[in-house]
PDB file of N, CA and C in Angstrom:
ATOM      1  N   UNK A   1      54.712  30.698   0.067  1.00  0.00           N
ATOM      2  CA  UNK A   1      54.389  32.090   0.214  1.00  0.00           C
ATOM      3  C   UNK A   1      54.065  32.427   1.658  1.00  0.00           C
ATOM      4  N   UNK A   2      54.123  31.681   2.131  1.00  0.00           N
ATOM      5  CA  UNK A   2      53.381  31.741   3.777  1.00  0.00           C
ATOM      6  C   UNK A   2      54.523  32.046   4.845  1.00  0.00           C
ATOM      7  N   UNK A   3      55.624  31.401   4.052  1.00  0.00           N
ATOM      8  CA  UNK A   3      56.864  31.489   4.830  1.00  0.00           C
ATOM      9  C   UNK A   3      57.668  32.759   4.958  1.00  0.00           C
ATOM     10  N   UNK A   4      57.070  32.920   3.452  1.00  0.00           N
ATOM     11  CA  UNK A   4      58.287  34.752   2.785  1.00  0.00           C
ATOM     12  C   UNK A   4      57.068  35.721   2.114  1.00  0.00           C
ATOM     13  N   UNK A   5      56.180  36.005   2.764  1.00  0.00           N
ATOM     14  CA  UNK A   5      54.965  36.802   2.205  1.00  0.00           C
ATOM     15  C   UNK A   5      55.468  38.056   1.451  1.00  0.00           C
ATOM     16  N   UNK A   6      56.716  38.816   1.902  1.00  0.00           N
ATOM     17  CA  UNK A   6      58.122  39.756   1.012  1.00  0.00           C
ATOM     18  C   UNK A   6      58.356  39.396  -0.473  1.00  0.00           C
ATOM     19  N   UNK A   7      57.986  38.047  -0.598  1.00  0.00           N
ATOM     20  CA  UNK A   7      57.858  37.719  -1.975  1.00  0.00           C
ATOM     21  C   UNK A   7      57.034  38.260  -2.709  1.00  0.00           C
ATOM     22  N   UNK A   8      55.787  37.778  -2.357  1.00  0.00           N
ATOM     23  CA  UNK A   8      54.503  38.324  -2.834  1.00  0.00           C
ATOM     24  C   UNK A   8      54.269  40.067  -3.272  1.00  0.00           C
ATOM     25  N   UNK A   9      55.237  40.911  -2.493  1.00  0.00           N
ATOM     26  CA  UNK A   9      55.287  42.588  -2.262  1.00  0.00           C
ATOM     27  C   UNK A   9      55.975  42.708  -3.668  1.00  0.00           C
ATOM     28  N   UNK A  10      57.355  42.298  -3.197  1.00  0.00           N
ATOM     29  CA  UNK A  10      58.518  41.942  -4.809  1.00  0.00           C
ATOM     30  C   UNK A  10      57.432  41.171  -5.798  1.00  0.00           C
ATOM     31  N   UNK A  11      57.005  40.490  -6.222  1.00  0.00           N
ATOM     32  CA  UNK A  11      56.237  39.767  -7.285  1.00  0.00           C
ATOM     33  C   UNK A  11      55.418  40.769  -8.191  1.00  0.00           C
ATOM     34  N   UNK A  12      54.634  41.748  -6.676  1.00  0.00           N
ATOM     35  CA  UNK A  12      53.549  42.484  -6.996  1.00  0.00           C
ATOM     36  C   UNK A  12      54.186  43.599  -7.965  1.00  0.00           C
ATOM     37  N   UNK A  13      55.239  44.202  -7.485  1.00  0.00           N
ATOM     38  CA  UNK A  13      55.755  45.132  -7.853  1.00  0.00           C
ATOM     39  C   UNK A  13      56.408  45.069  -9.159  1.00  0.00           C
ATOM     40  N   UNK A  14      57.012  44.029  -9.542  1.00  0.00           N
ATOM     41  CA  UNK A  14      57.583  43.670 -10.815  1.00  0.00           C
ATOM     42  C   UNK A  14      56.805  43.257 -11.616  1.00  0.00           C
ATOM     43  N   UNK A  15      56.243  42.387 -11.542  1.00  0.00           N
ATOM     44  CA  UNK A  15      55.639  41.278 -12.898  1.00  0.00           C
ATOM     45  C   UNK A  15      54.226  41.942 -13.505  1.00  0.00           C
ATOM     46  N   UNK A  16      53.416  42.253 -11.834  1.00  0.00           N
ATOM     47  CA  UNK A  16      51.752  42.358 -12.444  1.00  0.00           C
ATOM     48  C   UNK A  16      51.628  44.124 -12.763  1.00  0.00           C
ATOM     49  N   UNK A  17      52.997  44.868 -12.451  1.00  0.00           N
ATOM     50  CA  UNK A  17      52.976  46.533 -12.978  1.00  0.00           C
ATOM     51  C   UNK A  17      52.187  46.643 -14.542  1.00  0.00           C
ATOM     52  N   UNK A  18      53.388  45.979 -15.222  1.00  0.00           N
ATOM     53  CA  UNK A  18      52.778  46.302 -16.698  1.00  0.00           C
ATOM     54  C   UNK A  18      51.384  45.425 -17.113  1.00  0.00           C
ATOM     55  N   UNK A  19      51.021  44.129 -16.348  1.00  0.00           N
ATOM     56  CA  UNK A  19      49.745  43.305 -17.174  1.00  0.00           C
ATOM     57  C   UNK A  19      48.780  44.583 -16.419  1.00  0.00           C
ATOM     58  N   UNK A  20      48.707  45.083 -15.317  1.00  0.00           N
ATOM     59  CA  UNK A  20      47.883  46.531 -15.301  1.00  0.00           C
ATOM     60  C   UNK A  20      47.525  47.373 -15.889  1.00  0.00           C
ATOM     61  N   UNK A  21      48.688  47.878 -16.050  1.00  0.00           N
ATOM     62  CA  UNK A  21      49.003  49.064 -17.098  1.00  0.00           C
ATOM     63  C   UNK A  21      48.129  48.335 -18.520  1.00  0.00           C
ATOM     64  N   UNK A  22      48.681  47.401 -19.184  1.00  0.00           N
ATOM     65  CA  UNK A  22      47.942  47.485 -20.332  1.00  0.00           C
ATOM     66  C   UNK A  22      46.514  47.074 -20.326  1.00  0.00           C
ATOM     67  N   UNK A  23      46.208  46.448 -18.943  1.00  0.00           N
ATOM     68  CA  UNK A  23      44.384  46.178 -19.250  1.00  0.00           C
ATOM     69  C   UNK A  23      43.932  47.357 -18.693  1.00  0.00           C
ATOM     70  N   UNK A  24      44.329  48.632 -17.886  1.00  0.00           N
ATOM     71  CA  UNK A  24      43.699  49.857 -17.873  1.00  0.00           C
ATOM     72  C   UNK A  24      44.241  50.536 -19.069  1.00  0.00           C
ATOM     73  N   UNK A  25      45.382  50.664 -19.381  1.00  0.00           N
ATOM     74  CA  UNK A  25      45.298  51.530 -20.999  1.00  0.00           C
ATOM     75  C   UNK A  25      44.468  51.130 -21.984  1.00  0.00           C
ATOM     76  N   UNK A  26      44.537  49.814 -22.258  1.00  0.00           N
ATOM     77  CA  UNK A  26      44.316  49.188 -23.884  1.00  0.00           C
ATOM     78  C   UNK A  26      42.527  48.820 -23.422  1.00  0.00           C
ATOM     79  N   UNK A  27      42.528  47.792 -22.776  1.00  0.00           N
ATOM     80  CA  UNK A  27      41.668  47.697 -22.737  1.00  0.00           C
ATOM     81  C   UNK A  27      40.364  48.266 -22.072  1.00  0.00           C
ATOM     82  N   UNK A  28      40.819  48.753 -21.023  1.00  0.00           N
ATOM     83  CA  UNK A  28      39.835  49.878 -20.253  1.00  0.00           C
ATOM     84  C   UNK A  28      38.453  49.086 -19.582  1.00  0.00           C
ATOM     85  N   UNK A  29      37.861  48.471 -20.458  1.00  0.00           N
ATOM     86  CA  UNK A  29      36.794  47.845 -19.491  1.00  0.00           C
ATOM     87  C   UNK A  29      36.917  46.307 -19.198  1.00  0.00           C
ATOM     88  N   UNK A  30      38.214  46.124 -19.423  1.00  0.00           N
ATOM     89  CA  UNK A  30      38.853  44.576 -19.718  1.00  0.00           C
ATOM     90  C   UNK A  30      38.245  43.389 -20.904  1.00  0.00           C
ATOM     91  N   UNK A  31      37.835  43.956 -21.898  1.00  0.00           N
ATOM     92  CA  UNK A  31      37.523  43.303 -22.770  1.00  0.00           C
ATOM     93  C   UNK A  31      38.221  43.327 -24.255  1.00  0.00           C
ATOM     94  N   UNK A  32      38.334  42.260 -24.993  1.00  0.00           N
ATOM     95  CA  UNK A  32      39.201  42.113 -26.123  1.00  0.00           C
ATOM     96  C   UNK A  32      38.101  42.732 -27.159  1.00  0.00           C
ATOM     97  N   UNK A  33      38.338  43.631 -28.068  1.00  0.00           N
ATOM     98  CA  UNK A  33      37.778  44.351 -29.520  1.00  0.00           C
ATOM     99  C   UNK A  33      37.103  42.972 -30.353  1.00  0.00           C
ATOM    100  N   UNK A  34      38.137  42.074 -30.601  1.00  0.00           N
ATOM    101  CA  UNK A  34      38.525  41.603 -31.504  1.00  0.00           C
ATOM    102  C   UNK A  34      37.901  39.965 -30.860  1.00  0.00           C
ATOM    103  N   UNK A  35      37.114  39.174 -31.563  1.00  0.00           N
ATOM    104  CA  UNK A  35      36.688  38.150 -31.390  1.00  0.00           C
ATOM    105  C   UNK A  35      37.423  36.608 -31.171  1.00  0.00           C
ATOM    106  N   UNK A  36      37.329  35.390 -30.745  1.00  0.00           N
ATOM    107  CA  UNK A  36      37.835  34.266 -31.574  1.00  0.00           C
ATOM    108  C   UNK A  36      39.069  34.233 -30.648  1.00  0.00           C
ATOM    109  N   UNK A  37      40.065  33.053 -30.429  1.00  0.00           N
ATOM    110  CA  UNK A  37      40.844  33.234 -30.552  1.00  0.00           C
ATOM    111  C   UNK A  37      42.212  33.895 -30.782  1.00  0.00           C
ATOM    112  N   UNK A  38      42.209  33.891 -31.901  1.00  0.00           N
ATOM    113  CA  UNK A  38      43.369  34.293 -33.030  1.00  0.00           C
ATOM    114  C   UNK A  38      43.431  35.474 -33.040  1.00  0.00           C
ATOM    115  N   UNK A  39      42.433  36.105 -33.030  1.00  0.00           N
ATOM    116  CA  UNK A  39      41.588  37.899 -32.902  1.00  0.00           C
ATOM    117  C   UNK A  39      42.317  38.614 -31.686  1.00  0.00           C
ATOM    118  N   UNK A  40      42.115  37.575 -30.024  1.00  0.00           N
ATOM    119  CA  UNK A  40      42.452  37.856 -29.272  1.00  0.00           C
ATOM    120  C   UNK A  40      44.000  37.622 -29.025  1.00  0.00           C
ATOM    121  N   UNK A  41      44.835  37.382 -29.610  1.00  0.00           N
ATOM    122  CA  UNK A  41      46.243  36.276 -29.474  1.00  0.00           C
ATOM    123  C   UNK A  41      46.815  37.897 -30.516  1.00  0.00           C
ATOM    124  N   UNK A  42      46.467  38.199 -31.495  1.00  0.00           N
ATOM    125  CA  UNK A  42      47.139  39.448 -32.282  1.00  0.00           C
ATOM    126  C   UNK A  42      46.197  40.285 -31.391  1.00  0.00           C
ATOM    127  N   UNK A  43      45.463  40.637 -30.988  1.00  0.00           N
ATOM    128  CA  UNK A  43      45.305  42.226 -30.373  1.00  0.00           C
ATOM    129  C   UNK A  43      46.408  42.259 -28.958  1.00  0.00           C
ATOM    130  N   UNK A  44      46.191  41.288 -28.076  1.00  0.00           N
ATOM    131  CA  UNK A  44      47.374  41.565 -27.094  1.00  0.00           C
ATOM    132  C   UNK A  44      48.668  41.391 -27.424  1.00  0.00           C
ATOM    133  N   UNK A  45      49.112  41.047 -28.832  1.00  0.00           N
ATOM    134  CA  UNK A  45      50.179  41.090 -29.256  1.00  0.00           C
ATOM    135  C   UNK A  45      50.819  42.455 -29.343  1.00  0.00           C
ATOM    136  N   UNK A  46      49.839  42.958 -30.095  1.00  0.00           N
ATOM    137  CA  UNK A  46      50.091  44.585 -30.854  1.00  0.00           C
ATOM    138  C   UNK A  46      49.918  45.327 -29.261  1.00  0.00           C
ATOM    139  N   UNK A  47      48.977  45.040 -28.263  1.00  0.00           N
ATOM    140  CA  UNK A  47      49.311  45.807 -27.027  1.00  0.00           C
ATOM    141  C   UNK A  47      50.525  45.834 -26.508  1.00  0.00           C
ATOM    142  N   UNK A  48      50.947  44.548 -26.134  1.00  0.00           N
ATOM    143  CA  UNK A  48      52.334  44.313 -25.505  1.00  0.00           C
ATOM    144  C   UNK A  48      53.644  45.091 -26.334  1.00  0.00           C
ATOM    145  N   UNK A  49      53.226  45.171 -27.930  1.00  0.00           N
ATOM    146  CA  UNK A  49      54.656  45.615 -28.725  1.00  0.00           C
ATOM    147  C   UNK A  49      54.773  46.804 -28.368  1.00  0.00           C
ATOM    148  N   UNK A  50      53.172  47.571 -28.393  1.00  0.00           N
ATOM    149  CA  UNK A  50      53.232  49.020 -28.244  1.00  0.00           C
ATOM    150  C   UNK A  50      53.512  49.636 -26.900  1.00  0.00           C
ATOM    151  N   UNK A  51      53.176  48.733 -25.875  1.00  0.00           N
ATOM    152  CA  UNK A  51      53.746  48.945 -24.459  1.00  0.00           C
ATOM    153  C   UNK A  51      54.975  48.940 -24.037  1.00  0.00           C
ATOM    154  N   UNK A  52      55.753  47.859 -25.013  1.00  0.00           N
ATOM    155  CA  UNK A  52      57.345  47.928 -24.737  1.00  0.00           C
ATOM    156  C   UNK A  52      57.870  49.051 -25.742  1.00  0.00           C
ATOM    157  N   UNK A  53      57.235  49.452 -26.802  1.00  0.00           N
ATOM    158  CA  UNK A  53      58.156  49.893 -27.471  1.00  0.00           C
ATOM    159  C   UNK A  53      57.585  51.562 -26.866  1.00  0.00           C
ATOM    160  N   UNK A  54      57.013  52.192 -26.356  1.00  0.00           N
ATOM    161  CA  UNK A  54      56.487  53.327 -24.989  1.00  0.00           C
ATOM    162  C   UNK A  54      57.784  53.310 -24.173  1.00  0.00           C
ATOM    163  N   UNK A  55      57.711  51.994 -23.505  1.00  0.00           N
ATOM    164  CA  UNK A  55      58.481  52.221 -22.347  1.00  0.00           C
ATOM    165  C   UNK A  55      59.783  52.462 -22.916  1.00  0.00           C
ATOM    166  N   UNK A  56      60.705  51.692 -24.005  1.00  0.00           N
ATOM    167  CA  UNK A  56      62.064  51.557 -24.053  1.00  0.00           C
ATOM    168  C   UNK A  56      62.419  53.053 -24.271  1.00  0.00           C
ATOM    169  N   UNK A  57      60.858  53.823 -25.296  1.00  0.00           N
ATOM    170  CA  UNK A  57      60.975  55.660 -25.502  1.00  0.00           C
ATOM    171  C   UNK A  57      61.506  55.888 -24.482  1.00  0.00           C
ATOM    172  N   UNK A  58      60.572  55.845 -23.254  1.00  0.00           N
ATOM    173  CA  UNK A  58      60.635  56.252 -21.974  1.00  0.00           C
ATOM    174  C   UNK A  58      62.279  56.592 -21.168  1.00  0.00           C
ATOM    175  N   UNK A  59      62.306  55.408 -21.515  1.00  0.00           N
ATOM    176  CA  UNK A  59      64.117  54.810 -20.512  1.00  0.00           C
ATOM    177  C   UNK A  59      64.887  55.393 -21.681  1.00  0.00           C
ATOM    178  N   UNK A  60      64.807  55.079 -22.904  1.00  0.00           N
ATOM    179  CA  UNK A  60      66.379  55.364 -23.744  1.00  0.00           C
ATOM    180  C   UNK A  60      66.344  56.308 -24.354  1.00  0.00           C
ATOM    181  N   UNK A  61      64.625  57.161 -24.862  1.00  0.00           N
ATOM    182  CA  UNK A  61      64.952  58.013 -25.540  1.00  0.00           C
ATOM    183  C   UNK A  61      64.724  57.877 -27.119  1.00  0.00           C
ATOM    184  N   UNK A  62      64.283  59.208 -27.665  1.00  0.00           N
ATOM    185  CA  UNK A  62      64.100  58.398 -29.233  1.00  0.00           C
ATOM    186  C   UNK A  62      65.288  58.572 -29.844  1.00  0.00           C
ATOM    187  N   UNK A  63      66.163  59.697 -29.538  1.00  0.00           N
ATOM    188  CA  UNK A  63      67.517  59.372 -30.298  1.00  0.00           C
ATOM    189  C   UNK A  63      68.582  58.319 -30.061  1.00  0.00           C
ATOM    190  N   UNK A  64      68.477  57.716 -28.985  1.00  0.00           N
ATOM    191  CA  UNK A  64      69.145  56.665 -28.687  1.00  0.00           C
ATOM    192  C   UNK A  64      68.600  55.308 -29.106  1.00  0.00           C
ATOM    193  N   UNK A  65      67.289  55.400 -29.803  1.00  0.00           N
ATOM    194  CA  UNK A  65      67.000  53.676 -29.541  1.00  0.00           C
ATOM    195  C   UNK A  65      66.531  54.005 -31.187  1.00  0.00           C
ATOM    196  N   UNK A  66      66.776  55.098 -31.879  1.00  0.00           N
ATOM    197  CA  UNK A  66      66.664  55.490 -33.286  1.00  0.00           C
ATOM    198  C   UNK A  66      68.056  54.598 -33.716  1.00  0.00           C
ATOM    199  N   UNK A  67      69.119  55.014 -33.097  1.00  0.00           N
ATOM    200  CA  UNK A  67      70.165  54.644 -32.973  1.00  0.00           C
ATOM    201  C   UNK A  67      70.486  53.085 -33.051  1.00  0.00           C
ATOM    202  N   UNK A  68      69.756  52.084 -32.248  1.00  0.00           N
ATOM    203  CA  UNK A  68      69.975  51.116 -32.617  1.00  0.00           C
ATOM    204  C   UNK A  68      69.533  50.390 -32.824  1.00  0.00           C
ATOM    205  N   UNK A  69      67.918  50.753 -33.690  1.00  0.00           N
ATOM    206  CA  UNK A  69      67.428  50.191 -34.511  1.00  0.00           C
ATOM    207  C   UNK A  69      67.676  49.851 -36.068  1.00  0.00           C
ATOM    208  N   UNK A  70      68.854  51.023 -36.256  1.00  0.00           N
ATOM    209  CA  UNK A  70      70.113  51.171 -37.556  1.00  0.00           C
ATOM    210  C   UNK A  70      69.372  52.534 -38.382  1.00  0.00           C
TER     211      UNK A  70
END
């Protein structure tokens, strides 16, 4: 990283956008609802589904992704 710090800009911009997005949406004060493990493993599950399935609205549209869900 020391060599191509441009990486780090690109990295920032792609990967850590959405783990943002859902610990200021979902979680808000960064803490899990839901206790344990297992508790925590299905609540960021159901975050992540509901975050992608937002965005794909976003990009495709509900008549288009109505479409090919059948």
């Amino acid at each position: 990283m020391q060599a191509r710090p441009e990486m780090m800009v690109s990295r920032r911009s792609i990967v850590e956008h959405p783990f943002g997005n859902l610990k200021q949406w979902l979680f808000g004060n960064g803490r899990f609802l839901l206790r344990q493990l297992k508790g925590a493993r299905a609540e960021m599950a159901l975050a992540v589904q509901a975050y992608n399935l937002k965005r794909a609205i976003k990009v495709m549209g509900t008549h288009q992704l109505m479409a090919l869900m059948g």
